[in-house]
Protein backbone atom coordinates (compact mmCIF):
# COMPACT_ATOMS: atom_id res chain seq x y z
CA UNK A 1 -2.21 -8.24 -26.75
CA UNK A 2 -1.83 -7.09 -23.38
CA UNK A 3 -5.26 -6.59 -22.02
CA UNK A 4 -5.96 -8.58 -18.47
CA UNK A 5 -9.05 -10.37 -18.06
CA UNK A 6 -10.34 -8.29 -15.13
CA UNK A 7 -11.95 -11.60 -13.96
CA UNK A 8 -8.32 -12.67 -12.99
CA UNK A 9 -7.13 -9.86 -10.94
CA UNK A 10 -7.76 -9.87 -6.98
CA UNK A 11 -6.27 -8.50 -3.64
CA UNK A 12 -5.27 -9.81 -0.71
CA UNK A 13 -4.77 -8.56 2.52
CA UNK A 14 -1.31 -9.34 3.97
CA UNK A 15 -1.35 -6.95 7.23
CA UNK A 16 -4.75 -5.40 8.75
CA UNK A 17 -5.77 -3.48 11.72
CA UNK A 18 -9.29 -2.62 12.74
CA UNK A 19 -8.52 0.95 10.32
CA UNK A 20 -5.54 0.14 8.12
CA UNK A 21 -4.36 -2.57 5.56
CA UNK A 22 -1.48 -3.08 3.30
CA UNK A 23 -2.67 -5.47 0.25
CA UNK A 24 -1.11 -7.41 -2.66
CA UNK A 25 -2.21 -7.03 -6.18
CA UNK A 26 -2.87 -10.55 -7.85
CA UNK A 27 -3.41 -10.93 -11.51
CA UNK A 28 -4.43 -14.98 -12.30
CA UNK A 29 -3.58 -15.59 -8.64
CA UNK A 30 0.33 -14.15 -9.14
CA UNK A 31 1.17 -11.41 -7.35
CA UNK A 32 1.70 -8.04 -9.72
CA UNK A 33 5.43 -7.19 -9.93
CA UNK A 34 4.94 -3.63 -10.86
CA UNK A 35 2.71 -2.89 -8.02
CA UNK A 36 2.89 -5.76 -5.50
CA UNK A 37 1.44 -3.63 -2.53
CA UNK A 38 -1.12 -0.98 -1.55
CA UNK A 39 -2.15 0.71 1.31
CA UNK A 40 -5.39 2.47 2.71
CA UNK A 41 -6.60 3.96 5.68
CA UNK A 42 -9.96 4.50 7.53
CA UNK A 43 -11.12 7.97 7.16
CA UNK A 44 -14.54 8.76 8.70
CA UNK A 45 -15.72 5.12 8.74
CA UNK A 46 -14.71 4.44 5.10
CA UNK A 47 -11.75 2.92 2.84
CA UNK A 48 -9.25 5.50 1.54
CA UNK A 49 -6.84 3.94 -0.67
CA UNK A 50 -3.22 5.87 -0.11
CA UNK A 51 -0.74 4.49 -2.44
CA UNK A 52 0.97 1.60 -4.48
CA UNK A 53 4.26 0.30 -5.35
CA UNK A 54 6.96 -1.94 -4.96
CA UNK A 55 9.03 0.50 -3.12
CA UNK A 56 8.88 2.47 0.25
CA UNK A 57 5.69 4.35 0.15
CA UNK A 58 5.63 8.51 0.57
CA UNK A 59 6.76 9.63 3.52
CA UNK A 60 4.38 12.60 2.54
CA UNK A 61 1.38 10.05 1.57
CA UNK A 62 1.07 7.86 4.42
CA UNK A 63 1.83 10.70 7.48
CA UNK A 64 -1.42 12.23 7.19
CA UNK A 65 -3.43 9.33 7.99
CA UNK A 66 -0.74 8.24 10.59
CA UNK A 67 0.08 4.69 9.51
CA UNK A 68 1.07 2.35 12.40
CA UNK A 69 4.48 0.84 12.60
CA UNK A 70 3.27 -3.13 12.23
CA UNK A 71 1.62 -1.75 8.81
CA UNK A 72 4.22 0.22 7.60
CA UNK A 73 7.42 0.74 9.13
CA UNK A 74 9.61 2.77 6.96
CA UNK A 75 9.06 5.61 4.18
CA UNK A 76 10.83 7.41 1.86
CA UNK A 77 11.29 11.23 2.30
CA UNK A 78 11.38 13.20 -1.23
CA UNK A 79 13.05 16.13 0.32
CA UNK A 80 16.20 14.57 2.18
CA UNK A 81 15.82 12.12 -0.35
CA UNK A 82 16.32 9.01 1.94
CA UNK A 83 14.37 5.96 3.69
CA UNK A 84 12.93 6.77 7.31
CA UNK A 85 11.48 4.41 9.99
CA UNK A 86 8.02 5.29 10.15
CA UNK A 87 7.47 6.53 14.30
């Protein structure tokens, strides 16, 4: 059986400004392996989530909303196919 208890999952915050946030994904107060991080944005005074994972996000996800550096400070690009410091 491989149902969660939705009781036991939670997020934390582990880097915030006043209009962005990367988060962890805890299941029973462990973080979640497949999926340790997400990040959203404020859009228009509210909460957009971007994206998940455990590796670099999108270069083409997080540019739009025009991440800072402190939150995220590389990205991966799907056309050159390589990691990029996030300017």
């Amino acid at each position: 059986d491989n149902l969660i208890d939705p009781q036991s999952v939670e997020s934390k915050i582990t880097k915030n400004t006043k209009d962005y946030f990367e988060g962890a994904i805890l299941i029973g107060g462990y973080e979640n392996y497949s999926a340790p991080y997400f990040l959203a944005a404020k859009q228009n005074g509210k909460w957009v989530f971007v994206t998940s994972g455990q590796d670099d996000p999108s270069c083409d996800a997080i540019e739009p909303y025009d991440f800072p550096r402190d939150i995220v400070d590389k990205c991966y690009d799907e056309q050159t196919k390589q990691t990029k410091e996030n300017l």
